[in-house]
PDB file of N, CA and C in Angstrom:
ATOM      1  N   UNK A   1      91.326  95.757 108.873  1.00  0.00           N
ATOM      2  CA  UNK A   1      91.813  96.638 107.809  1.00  0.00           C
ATOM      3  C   UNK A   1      90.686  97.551 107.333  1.00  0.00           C
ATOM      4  N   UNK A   2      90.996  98.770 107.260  1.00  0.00           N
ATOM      5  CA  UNK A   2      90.365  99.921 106.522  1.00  0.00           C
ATOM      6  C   UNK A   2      89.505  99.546 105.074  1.00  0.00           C
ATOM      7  N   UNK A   3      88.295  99.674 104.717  1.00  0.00           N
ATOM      8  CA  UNK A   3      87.864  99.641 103.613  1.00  0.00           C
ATOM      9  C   UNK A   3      88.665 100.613 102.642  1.00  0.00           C
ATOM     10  N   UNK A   4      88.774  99.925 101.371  1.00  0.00           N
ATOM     11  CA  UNK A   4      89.654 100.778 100.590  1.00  0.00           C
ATOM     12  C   UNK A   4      88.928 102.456 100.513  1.00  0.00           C
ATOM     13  N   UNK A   5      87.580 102.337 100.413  1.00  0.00           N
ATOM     14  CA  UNK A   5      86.969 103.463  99.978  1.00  0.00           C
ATOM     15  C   UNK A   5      86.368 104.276 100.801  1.00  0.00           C
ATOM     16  N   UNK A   6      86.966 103.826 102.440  1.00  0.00           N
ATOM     17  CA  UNK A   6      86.750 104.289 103.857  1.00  0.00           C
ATOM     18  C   UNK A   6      88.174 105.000 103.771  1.00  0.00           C
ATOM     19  N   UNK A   7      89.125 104.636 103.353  1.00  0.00           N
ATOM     20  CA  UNK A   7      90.229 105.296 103.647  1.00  0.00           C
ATOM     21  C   UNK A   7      90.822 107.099 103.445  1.00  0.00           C
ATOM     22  N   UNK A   8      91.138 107.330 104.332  1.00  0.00           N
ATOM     23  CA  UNK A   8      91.706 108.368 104.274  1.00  0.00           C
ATOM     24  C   UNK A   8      92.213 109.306 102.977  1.00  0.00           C
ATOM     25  N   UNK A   9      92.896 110.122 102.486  1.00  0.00           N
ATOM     26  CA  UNK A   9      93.594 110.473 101.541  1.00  0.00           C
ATOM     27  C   UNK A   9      95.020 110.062 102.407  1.00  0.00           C
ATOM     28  N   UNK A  10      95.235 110.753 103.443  1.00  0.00           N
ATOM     29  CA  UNK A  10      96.303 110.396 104.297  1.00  0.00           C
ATOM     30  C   UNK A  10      96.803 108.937 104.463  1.00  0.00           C
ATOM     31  N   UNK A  11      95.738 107.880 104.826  1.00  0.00           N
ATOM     32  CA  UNK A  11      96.030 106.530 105.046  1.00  0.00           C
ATOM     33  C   UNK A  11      96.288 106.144 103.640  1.00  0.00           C
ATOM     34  N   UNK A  12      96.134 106.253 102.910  1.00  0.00           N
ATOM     35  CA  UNK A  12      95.586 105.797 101.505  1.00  0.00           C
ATOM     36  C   UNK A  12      97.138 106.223 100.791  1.00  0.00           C
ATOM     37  N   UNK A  13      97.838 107.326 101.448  1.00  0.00           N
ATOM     38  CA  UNK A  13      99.248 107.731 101.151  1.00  0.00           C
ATOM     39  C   UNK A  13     100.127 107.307 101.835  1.00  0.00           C
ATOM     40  N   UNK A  14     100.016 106.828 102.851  1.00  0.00           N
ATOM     41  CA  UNK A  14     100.763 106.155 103.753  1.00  0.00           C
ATOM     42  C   UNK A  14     101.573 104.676 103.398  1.00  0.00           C
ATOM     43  N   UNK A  15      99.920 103.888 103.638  1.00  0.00           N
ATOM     44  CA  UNK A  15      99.786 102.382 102.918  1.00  0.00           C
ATOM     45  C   UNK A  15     100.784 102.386 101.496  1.00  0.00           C
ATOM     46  N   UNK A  16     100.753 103.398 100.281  1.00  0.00           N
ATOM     47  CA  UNK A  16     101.313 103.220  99.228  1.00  0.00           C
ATOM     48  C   UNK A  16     102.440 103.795  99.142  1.00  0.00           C
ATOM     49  N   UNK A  17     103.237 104.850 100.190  1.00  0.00           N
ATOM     50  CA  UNK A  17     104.590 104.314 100.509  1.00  0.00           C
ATOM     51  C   UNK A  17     105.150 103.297 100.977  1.00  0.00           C
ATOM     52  N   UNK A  18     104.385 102.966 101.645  1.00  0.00           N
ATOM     53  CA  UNK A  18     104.671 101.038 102.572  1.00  0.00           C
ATOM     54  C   UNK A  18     105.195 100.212 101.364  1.00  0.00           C
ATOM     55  N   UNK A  19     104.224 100.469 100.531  1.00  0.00           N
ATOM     56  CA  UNK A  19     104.059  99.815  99.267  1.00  0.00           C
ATOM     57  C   UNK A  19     105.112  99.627  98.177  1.00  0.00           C
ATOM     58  N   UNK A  20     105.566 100.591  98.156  1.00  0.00           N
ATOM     59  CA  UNK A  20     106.794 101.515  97.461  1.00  0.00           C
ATOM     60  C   UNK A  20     108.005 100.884  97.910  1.00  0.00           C
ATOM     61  N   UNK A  21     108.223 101.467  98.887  1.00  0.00           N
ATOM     62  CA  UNK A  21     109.470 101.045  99.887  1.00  0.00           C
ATOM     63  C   UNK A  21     109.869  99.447  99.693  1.00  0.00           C
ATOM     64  N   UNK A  22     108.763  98.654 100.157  1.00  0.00           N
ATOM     65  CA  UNK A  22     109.277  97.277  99.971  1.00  0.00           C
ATOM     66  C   UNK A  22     109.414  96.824  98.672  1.00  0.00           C
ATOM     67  N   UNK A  23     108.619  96.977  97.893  1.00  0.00           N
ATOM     68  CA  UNK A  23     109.290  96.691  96.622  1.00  0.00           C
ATOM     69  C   UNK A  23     110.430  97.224  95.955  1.00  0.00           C
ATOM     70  N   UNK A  24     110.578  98.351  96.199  1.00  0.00           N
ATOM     71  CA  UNK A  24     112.371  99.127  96.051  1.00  0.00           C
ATOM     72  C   UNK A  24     113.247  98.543  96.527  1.00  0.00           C
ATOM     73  N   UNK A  25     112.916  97.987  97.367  1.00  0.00           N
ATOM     74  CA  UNK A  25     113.951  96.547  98.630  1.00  0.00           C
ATOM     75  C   UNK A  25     114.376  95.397  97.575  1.00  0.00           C
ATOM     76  N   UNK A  26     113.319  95.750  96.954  1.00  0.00           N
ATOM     77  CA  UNK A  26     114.035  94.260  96.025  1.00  0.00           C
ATOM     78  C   UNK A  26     114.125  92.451  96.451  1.00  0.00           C
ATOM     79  N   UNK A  27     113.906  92.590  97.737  1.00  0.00           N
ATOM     80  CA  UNK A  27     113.731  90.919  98.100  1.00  0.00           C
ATOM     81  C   UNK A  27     112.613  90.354  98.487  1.00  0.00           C
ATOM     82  N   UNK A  28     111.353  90.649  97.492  1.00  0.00           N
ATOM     83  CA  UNK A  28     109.708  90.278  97.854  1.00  0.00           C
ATOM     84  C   UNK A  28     109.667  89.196  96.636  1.00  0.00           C
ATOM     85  N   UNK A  29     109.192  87.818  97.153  1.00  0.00           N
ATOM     86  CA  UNK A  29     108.935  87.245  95.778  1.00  0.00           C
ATOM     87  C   UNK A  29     108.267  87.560  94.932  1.00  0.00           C
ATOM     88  N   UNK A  30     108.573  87.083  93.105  1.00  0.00           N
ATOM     89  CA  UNK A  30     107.658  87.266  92.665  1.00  0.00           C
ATOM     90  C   UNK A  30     106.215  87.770  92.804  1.00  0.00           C
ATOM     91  N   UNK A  31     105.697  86.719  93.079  1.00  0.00           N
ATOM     92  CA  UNK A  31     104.313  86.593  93.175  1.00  0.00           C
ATOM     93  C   UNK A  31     103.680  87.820  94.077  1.00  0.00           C
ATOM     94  N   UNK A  32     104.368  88.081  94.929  1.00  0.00           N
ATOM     95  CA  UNK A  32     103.826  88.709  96.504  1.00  0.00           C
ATOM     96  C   UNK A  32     104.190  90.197  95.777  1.00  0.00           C
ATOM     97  N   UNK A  33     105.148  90.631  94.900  1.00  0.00           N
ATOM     98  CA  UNK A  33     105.700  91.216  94.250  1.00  0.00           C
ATOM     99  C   UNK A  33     104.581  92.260  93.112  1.00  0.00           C
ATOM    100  N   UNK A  34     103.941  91.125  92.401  1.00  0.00           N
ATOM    101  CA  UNK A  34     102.640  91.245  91.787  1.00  0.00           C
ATOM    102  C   UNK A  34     101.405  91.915  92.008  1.00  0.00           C
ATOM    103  N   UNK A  35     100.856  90.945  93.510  1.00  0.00           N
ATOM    104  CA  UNK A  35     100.145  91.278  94.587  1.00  0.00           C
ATOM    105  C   UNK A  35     100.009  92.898  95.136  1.00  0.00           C
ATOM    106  N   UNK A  36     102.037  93.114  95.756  1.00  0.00           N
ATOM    107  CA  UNK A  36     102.067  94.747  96.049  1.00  0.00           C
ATOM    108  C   UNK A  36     101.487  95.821  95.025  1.00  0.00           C
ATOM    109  N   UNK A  37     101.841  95.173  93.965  1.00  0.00           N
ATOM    110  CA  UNK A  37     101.925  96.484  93.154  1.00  0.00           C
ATOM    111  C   UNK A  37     100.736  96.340  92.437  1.00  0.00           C
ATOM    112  N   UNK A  38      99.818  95.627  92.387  1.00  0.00           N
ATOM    113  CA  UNK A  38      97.963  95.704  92.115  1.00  0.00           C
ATOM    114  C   UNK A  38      97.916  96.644  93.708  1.00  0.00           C
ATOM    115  N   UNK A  39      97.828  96.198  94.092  1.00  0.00           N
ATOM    116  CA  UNK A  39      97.630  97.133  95.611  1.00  0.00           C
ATOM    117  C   UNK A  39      97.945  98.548  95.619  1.00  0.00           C
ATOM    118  N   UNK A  40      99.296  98.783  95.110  1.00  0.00           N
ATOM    119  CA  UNK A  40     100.198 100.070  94.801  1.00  0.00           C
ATOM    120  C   UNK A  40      98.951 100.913  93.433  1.00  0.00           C
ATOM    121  N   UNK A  41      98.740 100.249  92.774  1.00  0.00           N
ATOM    122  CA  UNK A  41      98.115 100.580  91.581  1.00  0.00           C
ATOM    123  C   UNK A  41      96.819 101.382  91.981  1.00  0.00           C
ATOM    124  N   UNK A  42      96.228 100.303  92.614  1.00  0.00           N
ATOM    125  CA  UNK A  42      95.155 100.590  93.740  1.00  0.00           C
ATOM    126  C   UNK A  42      94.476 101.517  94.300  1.00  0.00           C
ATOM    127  N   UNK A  43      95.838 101.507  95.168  1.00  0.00           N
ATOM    128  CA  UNK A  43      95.802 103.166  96.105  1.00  0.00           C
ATOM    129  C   UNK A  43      96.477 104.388  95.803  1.00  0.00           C
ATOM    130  N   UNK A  44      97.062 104.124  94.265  1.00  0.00           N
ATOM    131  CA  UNK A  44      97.513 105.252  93.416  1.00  0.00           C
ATOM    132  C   UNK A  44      96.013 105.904  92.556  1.00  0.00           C
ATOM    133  N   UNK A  45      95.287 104.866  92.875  1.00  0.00           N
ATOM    134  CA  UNK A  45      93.766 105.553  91.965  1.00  0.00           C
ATOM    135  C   UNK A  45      92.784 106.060  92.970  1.00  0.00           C
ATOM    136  N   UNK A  46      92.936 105.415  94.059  1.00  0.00           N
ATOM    137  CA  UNK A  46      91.984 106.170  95.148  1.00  0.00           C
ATOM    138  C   UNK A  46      92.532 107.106  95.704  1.00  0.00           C
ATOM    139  N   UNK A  47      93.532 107.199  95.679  1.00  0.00           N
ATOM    140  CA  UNK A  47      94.124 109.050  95.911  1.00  0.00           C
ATOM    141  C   UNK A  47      94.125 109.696  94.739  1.00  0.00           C
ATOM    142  N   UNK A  48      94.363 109.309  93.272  1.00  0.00           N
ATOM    143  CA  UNK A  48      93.998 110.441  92.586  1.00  0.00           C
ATOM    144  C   UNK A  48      92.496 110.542  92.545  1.00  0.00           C
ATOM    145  N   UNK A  49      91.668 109.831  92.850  1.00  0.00           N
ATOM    146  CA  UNK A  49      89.874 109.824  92.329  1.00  0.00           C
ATOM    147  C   UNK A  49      89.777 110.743  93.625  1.00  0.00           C
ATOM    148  N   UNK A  50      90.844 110.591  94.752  1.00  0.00           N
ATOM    149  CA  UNK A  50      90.004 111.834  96.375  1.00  0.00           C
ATOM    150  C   UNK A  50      90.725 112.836  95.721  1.00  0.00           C
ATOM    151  N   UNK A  51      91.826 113.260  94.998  1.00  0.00           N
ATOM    152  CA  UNK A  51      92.440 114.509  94.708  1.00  0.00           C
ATOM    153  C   UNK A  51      91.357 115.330  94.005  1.00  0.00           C
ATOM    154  N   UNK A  52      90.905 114.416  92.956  1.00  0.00           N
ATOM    155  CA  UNK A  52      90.475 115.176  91.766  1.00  0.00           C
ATOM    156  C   UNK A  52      88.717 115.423  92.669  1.00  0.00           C
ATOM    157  N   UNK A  53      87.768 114.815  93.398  1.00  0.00           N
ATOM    158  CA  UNK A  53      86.800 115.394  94.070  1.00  0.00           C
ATOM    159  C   UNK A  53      87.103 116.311  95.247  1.00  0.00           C
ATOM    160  N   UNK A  54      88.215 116.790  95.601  1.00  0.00           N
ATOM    161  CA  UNK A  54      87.996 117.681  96.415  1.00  0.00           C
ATOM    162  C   UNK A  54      88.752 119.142  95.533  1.00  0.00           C
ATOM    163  N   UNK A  55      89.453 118.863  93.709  1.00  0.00           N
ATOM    164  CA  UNK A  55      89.413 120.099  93.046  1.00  0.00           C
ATOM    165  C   UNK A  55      88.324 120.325  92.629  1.00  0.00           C
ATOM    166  N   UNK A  56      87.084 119.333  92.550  1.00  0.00           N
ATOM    167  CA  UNK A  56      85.977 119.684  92.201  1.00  0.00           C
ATOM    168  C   UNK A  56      85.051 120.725  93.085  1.00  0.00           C
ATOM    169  N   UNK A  57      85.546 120.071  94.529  1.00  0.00           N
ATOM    170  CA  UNK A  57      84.736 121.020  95.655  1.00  0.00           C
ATOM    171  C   UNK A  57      85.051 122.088  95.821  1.00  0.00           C
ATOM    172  N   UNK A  58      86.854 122.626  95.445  1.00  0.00           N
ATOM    173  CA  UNK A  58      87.279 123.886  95.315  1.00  0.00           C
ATOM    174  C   UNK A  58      86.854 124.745  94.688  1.00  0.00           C
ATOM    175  N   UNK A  59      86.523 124.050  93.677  1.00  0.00           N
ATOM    176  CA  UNK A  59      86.111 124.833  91.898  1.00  0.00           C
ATOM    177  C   UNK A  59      84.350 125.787  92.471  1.00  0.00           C
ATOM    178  N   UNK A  60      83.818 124.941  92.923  1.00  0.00           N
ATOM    179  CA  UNK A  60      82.821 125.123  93.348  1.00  0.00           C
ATOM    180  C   UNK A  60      82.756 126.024  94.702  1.00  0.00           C
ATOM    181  N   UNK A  61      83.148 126.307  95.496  1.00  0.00           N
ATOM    182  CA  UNK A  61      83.803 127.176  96.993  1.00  0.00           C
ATOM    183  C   UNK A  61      84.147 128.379  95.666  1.00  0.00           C
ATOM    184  N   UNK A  62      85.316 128.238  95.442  1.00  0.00           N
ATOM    185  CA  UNK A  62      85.274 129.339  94.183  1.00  0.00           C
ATOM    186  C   UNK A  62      84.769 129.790  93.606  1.00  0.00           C
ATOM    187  N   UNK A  63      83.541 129.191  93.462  1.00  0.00           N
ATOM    188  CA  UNK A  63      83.065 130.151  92.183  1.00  0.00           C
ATOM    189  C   UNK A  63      81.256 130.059  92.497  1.00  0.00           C
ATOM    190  N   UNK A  64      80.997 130.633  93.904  1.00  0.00           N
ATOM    191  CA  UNK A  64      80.007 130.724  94.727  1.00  0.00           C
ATOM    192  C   UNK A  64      78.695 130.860  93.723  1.00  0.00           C
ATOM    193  N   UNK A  65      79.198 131.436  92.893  1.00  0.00           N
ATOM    194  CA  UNK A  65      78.294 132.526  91.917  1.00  0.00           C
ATOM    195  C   UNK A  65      77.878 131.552  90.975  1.00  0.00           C
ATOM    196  N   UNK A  66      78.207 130.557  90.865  1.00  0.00           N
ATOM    197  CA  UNK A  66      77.967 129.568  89.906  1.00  0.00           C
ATOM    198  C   UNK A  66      78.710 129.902  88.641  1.00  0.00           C
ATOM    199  N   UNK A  67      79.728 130.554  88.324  1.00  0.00           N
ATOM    200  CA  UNK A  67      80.539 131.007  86.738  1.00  0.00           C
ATOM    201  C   UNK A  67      81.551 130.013  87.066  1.00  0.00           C
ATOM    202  N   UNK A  68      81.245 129.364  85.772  1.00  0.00           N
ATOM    203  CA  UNK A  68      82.821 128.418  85.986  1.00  0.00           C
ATOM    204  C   UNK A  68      84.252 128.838  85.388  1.00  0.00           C
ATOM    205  N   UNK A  69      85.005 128.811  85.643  1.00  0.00           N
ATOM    206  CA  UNK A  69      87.060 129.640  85.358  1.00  0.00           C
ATOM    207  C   UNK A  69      86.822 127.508  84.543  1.00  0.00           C
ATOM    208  N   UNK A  70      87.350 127.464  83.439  1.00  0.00           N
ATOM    209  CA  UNK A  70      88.524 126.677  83.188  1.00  0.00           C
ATOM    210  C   UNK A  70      89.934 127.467  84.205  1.00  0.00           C
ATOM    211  N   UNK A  71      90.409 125.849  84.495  1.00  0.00           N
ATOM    212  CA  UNK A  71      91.523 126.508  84.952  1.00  0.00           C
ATOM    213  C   UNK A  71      92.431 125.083  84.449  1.00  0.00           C
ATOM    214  N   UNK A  72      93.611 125.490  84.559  1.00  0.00           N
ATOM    215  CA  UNK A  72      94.349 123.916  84.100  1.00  0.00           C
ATOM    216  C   UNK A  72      95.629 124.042  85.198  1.00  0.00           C
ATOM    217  N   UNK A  73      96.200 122.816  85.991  1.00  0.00           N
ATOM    218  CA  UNK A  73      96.957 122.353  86.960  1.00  0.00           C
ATOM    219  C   UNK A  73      98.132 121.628  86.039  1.00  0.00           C
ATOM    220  N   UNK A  74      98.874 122.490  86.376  1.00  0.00           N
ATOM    221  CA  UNK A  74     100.375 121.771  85.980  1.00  0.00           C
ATOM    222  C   UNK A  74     101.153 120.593  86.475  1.00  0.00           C
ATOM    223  N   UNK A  75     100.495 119.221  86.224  1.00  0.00           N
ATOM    224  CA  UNK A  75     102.006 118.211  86.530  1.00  0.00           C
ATOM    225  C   UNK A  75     103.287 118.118  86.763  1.00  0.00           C
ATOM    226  N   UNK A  76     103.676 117.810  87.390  1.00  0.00           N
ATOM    227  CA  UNK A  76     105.411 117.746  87.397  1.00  0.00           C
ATOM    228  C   UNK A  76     105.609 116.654  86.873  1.00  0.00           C
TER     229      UNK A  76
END
């Protein structure tokens, strides 16, 4: 298995549909149940922590000159 912090953005999105899916299934015990979704939790933070360093690297590509834009990203 992939180190969590070796992983992909891609793998790392993959794994936490896997994740998703079976627990939407509804027939995982308890416990194992628990387990998924620390996991789910998981790899919902190591894809936002790779999202948010590569708007950092943008910001920066952007703004060659060193002037920083506030800019703000709209959620859905």
């Amino acid at each position: 298995m992939v180190s969590e912090q070796k992983q992909s953005f891609e793998e790392a999105m993959g794994k936490l549909e896997e994740v998703v899916e079976k627990l939407e299934q509804g027939d995982v015990p308890l416990e194992e149940a628990i387990t998924m979704f620390q996991e789910g939790m998981s790899l919902s933070k190591l894809c936002h922590d790779k999202l948010k360093t590569v708007e950092k690297q943008m910001d920066r590509i952007l703004h060659e000159n060193g002037e920083v834009e506030l800019t703000t990203f709209q959620e859905d």
